[in-house]
PDB file of N, CA and C in Angstrom:
ATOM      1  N   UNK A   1      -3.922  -3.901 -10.898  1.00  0.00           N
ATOM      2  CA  UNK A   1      -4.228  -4.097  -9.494  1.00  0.00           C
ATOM      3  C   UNK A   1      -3.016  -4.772  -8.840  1.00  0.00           C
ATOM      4  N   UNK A   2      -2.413  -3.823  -7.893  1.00  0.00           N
ATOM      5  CA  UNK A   2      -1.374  -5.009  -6.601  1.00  0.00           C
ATOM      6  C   UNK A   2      -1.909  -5.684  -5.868  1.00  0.00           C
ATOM      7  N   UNK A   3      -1.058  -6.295  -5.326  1.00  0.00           N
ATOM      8  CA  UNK A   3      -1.654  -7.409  -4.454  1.00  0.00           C
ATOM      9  C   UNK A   3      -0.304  -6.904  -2.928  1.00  0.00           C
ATOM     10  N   UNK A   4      -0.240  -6.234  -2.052  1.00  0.00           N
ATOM     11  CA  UNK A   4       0.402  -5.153  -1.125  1.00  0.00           C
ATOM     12  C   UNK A   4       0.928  -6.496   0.037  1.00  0.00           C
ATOM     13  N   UNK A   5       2.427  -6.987   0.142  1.00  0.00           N
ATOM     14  CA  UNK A   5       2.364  -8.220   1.214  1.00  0.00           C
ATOM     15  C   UNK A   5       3.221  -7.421   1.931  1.00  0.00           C
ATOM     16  N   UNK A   6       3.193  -7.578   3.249  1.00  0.00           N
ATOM     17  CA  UNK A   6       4.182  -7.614   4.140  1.00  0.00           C
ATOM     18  C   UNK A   6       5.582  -8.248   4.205  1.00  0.00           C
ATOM     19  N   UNK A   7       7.062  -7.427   4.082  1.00  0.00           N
ATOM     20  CA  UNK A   7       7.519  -7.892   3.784  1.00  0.00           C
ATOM     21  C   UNK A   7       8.514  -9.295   4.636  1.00  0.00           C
ATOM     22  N   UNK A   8       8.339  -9.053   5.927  1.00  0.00           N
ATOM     23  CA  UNK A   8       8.710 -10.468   6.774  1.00  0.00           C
ATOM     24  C   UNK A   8       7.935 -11.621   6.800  1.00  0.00           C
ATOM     25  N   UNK A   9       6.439 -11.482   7.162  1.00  0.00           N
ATOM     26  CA  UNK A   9       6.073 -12.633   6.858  1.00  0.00           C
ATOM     27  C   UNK A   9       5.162 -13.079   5.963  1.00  0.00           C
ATOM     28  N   UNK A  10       5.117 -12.117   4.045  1.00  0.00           N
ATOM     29  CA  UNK A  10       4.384 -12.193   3.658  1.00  0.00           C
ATOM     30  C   UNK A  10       3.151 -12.787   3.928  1.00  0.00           C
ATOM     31  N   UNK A  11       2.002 -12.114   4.762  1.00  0.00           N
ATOM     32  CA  UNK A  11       1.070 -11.729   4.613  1.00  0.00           C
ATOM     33  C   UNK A  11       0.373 -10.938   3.614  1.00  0.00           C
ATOM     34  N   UNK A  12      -0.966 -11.206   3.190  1.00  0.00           N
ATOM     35  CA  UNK A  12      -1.456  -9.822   2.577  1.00  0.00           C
ATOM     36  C   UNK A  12      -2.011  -9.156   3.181  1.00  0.00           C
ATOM     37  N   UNK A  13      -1.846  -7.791   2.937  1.00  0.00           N
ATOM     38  CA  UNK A  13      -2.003  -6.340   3.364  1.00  0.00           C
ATOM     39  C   UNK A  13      -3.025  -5.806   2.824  1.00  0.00           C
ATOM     40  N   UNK A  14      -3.687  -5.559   1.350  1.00  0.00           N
ATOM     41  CA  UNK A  14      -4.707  -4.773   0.774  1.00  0.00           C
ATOM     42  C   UNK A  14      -4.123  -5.412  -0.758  1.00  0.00           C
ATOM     43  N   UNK A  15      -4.885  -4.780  -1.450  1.00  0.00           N
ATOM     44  CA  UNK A  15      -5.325  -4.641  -3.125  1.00  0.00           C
ATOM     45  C   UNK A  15      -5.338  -3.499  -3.627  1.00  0.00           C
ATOM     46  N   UNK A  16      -4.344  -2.815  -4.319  1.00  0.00           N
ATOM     47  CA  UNK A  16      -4.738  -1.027  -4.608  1.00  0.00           C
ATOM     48  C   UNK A  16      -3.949  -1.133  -6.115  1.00  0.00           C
ATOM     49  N   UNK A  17      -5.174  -0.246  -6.209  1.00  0.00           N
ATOM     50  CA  UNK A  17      -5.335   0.330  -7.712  1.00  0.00           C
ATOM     51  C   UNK A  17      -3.736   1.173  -7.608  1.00  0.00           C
ATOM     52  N   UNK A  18      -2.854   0.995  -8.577  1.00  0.00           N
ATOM     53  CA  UNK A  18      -1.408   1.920  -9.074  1.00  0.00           C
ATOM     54  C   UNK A  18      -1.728   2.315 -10.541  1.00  0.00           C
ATOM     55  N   UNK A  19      -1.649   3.822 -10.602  1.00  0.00           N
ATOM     56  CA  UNK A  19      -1.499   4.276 -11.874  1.00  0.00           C
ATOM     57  C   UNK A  19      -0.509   4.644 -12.349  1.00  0.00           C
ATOM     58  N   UNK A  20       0.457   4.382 -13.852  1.00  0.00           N
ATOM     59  CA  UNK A  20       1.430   4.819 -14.176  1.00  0.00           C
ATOM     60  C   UNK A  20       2.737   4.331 -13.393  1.00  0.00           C
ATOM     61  N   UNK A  21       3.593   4.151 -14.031  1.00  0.00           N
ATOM     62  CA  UNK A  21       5.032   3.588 -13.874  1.00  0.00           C
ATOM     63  C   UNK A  21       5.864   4.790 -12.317  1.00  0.00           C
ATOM     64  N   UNK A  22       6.679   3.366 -12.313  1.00  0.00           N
ATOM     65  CA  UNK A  22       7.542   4.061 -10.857  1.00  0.00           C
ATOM     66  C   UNK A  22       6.715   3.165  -9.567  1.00  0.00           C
ATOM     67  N   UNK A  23       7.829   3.420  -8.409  1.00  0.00           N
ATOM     68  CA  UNK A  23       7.823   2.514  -7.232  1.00  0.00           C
ATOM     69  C   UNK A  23       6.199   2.790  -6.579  1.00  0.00           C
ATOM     70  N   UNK A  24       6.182   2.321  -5.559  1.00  0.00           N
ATOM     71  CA  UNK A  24       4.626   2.086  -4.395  1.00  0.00           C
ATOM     72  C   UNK A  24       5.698   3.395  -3.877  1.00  0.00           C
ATOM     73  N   UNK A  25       5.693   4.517  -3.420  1.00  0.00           N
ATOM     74  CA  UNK A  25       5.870   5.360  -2.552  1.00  0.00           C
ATOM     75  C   UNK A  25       4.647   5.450  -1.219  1.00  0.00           C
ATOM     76  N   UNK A  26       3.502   5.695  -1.908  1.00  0.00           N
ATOM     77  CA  UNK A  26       2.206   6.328  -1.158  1.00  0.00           C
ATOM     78  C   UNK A  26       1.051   5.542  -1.610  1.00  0.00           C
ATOM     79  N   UNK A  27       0.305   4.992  -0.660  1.00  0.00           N
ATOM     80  CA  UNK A  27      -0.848   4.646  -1.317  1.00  0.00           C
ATOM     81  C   UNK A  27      -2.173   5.247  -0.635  1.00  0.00           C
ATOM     82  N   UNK A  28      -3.166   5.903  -1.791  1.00  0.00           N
ATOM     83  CA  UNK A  28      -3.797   6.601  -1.534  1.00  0.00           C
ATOM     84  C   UNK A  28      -5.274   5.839  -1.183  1.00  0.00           C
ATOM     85  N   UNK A  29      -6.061   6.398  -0.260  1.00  0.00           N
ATOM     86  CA  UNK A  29      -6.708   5.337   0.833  1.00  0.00           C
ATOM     87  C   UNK A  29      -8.393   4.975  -0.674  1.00  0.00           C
ATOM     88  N   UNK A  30      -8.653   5.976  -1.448  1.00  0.00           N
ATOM     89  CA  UNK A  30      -9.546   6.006  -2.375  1.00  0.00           C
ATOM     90  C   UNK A  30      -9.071   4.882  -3.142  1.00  0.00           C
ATOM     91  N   UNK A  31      -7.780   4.651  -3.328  1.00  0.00           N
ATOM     92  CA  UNK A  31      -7.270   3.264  -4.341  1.00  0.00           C
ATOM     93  C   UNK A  31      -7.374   2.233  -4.106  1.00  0.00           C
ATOM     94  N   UNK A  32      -7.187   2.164  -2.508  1.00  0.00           N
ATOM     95  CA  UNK A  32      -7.273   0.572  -1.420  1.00  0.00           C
ATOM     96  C   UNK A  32      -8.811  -0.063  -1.735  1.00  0.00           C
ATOM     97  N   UNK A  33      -8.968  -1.394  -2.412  1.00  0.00           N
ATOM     98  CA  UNK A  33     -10.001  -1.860  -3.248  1.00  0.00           C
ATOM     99  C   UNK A  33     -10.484  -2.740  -2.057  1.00  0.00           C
ATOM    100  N   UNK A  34      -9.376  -3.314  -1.299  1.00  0.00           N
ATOM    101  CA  UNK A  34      -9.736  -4.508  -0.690  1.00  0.00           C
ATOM    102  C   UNK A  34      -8.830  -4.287   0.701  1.00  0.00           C
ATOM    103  N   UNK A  35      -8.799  -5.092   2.122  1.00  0.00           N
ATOM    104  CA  UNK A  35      -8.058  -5.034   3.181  1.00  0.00           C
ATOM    105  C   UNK A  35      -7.980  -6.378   3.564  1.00  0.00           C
ATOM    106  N   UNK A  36      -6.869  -6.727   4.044  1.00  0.00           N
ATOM    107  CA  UNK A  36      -6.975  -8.402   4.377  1.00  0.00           C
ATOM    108  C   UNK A  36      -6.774  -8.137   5.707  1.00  0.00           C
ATOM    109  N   UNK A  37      -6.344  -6.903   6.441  1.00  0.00           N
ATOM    110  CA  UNK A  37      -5.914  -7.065   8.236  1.00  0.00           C
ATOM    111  C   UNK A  37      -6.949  -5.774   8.939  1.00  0.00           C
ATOM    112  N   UNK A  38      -7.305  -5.990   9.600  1.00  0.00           N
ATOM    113  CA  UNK A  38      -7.765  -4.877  10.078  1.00  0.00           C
ATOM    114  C   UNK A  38      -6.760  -3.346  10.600  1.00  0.00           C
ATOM    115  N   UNK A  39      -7.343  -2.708  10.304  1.00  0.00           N
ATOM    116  CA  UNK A  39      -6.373  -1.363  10.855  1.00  0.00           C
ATOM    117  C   UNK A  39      -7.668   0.058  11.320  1.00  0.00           C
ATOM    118  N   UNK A  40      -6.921   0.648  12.426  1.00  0.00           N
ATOM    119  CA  UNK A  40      -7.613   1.230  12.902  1.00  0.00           C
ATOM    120  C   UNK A  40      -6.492   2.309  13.122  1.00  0.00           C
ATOM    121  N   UNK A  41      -6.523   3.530  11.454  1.00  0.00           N
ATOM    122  CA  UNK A  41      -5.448   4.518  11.202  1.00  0.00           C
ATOM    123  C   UNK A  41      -5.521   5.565  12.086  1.00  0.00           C
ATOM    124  N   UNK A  42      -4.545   6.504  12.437  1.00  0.00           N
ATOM    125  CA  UNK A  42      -4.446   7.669  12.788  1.00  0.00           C
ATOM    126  C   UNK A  42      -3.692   8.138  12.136  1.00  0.00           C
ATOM    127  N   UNK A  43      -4.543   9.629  12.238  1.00  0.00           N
ATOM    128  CA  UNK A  43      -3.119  10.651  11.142  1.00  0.00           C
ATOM    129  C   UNK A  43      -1.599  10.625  12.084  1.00  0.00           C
ATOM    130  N   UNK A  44      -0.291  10.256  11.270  1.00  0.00           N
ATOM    131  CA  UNK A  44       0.739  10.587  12.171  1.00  0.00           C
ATOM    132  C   UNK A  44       1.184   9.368  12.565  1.00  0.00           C
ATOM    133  N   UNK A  45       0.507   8.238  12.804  1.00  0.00           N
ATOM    134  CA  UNK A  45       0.953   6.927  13.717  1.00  0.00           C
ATOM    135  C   UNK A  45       1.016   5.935  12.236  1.00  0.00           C
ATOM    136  N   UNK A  46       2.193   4.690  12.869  1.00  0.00           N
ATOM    137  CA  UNK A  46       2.405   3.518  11.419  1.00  0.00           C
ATOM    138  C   UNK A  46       1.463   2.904  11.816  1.00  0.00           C
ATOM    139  N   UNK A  47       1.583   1.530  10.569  1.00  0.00           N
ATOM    140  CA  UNK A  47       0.894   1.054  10.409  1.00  0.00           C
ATOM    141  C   UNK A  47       1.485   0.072  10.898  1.00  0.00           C
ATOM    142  N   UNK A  48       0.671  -1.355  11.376  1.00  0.00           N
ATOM    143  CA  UNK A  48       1.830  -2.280  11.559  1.00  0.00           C
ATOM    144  C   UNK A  48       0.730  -3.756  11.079  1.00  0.00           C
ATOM    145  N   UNK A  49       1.584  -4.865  10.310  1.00  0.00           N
ATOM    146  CA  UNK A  49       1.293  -5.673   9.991  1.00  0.00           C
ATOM    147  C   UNK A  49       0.843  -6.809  11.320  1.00  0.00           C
ATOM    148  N   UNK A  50       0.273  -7.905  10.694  1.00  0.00           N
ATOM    149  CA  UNK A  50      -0.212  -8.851  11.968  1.00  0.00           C
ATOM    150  C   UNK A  50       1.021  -9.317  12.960  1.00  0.00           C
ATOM    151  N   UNK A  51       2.084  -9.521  12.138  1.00  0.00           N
ATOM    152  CA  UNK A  51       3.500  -9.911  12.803  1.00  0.00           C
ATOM    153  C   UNK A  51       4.681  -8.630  13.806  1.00  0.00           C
ATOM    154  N   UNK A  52       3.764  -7.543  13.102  1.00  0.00           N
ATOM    155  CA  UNK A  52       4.185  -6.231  14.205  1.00  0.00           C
ATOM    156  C   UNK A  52       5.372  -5.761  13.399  1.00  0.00           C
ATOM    157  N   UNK A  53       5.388  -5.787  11.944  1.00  0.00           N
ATOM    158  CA  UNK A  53       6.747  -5.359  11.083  1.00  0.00           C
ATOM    159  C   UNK A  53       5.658  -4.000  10.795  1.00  0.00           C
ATOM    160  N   UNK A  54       6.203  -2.571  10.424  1.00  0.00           N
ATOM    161  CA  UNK A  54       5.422  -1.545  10.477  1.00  0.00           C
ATOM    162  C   UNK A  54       6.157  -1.344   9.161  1.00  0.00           C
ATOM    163  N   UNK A  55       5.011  -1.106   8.074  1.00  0.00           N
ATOM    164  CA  UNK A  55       5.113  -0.905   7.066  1.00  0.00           C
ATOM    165  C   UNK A  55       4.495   0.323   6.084  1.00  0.00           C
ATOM    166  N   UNK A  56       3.836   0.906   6.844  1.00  0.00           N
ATOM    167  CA  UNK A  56       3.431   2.907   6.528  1.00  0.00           C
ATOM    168  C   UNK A  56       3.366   3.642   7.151  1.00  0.00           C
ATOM    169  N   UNK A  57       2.688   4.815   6.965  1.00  0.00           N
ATOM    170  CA  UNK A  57       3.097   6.503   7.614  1.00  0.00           C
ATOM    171  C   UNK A  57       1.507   6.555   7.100  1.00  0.00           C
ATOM    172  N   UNK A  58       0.234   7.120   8.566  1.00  0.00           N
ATOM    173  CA  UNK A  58      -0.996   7.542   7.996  1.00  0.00           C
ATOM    174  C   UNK A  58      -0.548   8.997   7.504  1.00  0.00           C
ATOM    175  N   UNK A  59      -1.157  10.001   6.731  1.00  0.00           N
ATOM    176  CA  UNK A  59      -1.117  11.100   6.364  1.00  0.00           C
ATOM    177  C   UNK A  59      -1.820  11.607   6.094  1.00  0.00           C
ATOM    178  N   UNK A  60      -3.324  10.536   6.715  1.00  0.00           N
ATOM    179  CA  UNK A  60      -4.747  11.665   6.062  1.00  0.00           C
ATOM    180  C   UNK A  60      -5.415  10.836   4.864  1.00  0.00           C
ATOM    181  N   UNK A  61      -4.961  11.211   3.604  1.00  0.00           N
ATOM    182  CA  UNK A  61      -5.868  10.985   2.758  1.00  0.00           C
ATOM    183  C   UNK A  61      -4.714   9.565   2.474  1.00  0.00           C
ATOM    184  N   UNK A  62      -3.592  10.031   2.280  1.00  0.00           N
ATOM    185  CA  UNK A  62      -2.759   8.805   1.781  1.00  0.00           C
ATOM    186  C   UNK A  62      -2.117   8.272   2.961  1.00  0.00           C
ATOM    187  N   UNK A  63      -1.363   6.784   2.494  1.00  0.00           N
ATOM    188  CA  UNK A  63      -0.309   5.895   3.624  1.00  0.00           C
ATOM    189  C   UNK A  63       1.429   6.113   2.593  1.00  0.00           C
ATOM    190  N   UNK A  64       2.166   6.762   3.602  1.00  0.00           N
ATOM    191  CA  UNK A  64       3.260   6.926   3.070  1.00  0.00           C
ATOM    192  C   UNK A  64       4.121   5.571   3.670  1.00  0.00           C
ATOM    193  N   UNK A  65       4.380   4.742   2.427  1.00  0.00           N
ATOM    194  CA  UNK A  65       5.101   3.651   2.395  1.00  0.00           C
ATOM    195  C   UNK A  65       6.457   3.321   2.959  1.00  0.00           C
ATOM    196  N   UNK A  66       6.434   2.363   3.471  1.00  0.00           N
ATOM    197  CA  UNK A  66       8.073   2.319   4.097  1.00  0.00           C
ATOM    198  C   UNK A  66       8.514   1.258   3.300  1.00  0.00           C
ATOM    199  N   UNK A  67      10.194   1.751   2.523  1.00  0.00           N
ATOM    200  CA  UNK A  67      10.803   0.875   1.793  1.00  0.00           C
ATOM    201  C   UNK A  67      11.069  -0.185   2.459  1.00  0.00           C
ATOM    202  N   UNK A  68      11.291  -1.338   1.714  1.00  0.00           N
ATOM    203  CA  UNK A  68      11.865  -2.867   2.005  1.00  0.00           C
ATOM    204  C   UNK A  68      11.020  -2.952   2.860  1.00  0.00           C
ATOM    205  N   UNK A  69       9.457  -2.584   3.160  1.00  0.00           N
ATOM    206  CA  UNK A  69       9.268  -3.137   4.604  1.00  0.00           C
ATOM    207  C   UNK A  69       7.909  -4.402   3.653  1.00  0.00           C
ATOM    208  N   UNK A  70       7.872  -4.108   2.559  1.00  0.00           N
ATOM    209  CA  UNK A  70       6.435  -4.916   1.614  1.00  0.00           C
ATOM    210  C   UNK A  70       6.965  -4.858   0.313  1.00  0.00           C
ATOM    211  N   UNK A  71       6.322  -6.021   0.141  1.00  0.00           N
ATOM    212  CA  UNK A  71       6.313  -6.544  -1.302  1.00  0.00           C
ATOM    213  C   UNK A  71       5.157  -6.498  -1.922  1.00  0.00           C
ATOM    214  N   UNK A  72       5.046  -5.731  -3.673  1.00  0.00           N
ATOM    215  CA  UNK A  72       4.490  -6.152  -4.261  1.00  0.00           C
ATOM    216  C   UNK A  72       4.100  -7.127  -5.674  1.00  0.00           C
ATOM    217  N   UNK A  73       3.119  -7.343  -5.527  1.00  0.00           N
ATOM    218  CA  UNK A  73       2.660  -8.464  -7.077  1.00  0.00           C
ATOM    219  C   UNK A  73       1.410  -7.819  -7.789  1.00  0.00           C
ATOM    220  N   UNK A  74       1.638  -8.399  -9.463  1.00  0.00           N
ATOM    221  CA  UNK A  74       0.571  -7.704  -9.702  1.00  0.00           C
ATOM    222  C   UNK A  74       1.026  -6.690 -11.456  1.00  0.00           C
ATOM    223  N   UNK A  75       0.028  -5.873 -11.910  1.00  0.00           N
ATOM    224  CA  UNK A  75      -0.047  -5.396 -12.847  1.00  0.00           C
ATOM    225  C   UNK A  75      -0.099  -3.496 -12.295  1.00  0.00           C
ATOM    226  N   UNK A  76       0.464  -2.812 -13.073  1.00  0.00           N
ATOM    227  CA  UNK A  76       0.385  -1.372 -12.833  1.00  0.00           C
ATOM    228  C   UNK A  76      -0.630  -0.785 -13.903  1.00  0.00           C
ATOM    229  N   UNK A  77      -1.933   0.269 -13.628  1.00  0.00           N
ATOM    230  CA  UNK A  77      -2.361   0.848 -14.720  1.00  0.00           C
ATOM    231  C   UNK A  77      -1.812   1.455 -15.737  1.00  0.00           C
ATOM    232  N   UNK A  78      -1.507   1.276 -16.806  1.00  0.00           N
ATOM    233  CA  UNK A  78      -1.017   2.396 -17.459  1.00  0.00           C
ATOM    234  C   UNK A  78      -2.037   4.046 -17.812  1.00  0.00           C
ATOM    235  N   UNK A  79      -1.521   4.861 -17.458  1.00  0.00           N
ATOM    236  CA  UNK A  79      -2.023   5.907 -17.890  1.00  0.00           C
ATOM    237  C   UNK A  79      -2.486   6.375 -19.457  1.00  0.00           C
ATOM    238  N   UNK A  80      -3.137   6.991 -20.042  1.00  0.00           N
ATOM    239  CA  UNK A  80      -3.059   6.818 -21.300  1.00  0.00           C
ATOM    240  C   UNK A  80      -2.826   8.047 -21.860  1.00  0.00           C
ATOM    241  N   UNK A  81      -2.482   8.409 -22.683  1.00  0.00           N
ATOM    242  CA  UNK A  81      -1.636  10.439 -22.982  1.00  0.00           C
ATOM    243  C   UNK A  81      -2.662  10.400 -24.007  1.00  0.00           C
ATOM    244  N   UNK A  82      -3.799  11.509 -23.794  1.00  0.00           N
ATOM    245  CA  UNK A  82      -4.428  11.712 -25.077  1.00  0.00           C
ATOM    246  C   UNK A  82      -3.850  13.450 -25.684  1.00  0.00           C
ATOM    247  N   UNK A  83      -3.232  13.006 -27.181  1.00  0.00           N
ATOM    248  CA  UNK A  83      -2.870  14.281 -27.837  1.00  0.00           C
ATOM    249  C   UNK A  83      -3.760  14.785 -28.960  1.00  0.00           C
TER     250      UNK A  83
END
Protein backbone atom coordinates (compact mmCIF):
# COMPACT_ATOMS: atom_id res chain seq x y z
CA UNK A 1 0.00 0.00 0.00
CA UNK A 2 1.33 3.84 -0.89
CA UNK A 3 0.73 6.45 0.92
CA UNK A 4 0.36 9.26 -2.60
CA UNK A 5 1.74 13.07 -1.10
CA UNK A 6 1.79 16.03 -2.96
CA UNK A 7 4.85 17.02 -3.93
CA UNK A 8 5.16 20.94 -2.70
CA UNK A 9 3.44 20.84 0.24
CA UNK A 10 3.37 17.32 1.17
CA UNK A 11 -0.01 16.79 1.84
CA UNK A 12 -1.71 13.45 1.54
CA UNK A 13 -3.44 12.69 -1.54
CA UNK A 14 -4.95 8.93 -1.36
CA UNK A 15 -3.72 5.30 -0.42
CA UNK A 16 -3.48 2.94 -3.58
CA UNK A 17 -2.91 -0.44 -3.92
CA UNK A 18 0.64 -0.77 -6.58
CA UNK A 19 1.24 -4.06 -8.08
CA UNK A 20 4.64 -5.19 -9.22
CA UNK A 21 7.89 -3.20 -9.57
CA UNK A 22 8.51 0.14 -11.60
CA UNK A 23 7.48 3.92 -11.08
CA UNK A 24 3.57 5.37 -10.05
CA UNK A 25 2.93 6.24 -13.86
CA UNK A 26 -1.07 5.79 -13.60
CA UNK A 27 -3.16 5.15 -10.87
CA UNK A 28 -6.07 3.21 -11.44
CA UNK A 29 -9.30 4.66 -9.67
CA UNK A 30 -10.41 0.64 -8.50
CA UNK A 31 -6.86 0.73 -6.51
CA UNK A 32 -7.51 4.21 -4.70
CA UNK A 33 -8.36 2.52 -1.08
CA UNK A 34 -8.62 5.77 0.66
CA UNK A 35 -8.84 9.90 -0.33
CA UNK A 36 -7.60 12.52 2.02
CA UNK A 37 -8.82 15.75 -0.40
CA UNK A 38 -11.80 15.90 -2.03
CA UNK A 39 -11.89 15.82 -5.89
CA UNK A 40 -14.56 16.21 -8.16
CA UNK A 41 -12.79 14.35 -11.60
CA UNK A 42 -13.48 14.96 -15.15
CA UNK A 43 -12.37 12.95 -17.99
CA UNK A 44 -9.55 15.24 -19.65
CA UNK A 45 -9.13 17.96 -16.77
CA UNK A 46 -5.96 17.71 -13.79
CA UNK A 47 -6.14 17.17 -10.78
CA UNK A 48 -5.01 19.69 -8.39
CA UNK A 49 -3.86 19.35 -4.81
CA UNK A 50 -5.23 21.65 -1.79
CA UNK A 51 -2.18 24.08 -2.45
CA UNK A 52 -3.20 24.23 -6.31
CA UNK A 53 0.18 22.14 -7.43
CA UNK A 54 -1.65 19.78 -10.22
CA UNK A 55 -0.51 16.50 -9.96
CA UNK A 56 -2.68 14.08 -12.61
CA UNK A 57 -4.40 13.61 -15.94
CA UNK A 58 -8.32 12.10 -15.37
CA UNK A 59 -8.59 9.39 -18.17
CA UNK A 60 -11.68 7.62 -17.21
CA UNK A 61 -10.94 4.61 -15.47
CA UNK A 62 -7.28 5.66 -14.51
CA UNK A 63 -5.30 9.16 -13.24
CA UNK A 64 -2.28 9.60 -15.43
CA UNK A 65 0.45 10.84 -13.06
CA UNK A 66 2.53 13.85 -13.38
CA UNK A 67 6.29 13.36 -12.65
CA UNK A 68 8.06 15.25 -9.75
CA UNK A 69 4.73 16.66 -9.05
CA UNK A 70 4.16 13.70 -5.73
CA UNK A 71 5.82 11.72 -3.61
CA UNK A 72 5.53 8.37 -2.63
CA UNK A 73 5.87 6.11 0.74
CA UNK A 74 5.11 2.82 1.42
CA UNK A 75 5.43 -0.93 0.25
CA UNK A 76 4.75 -2.20 -3.53
CA UNK A 77 2.71 -5.60 -4.07
CA UNK A 78 4.71 -8.04 -5.40
CA UNK A 79 3.14 -10.02 -8.08
CA UNK A 80 3.59 -13.66 -7.78
CA UNK A 81 4.63 -15.89 -11.23
CA UNK A 82 2.90 -19.15 -10.85
CA UNK A 83 4.82 -21.89 -13.18
Amino acid sequence: MLLIKCGSCKSKIWKYQKFGKGEVLRCHKKRITKTFQIFTPKAGEKLHCSCGTAFGIDKGSYIKMIAKSFTYSGKKIQKKIVR
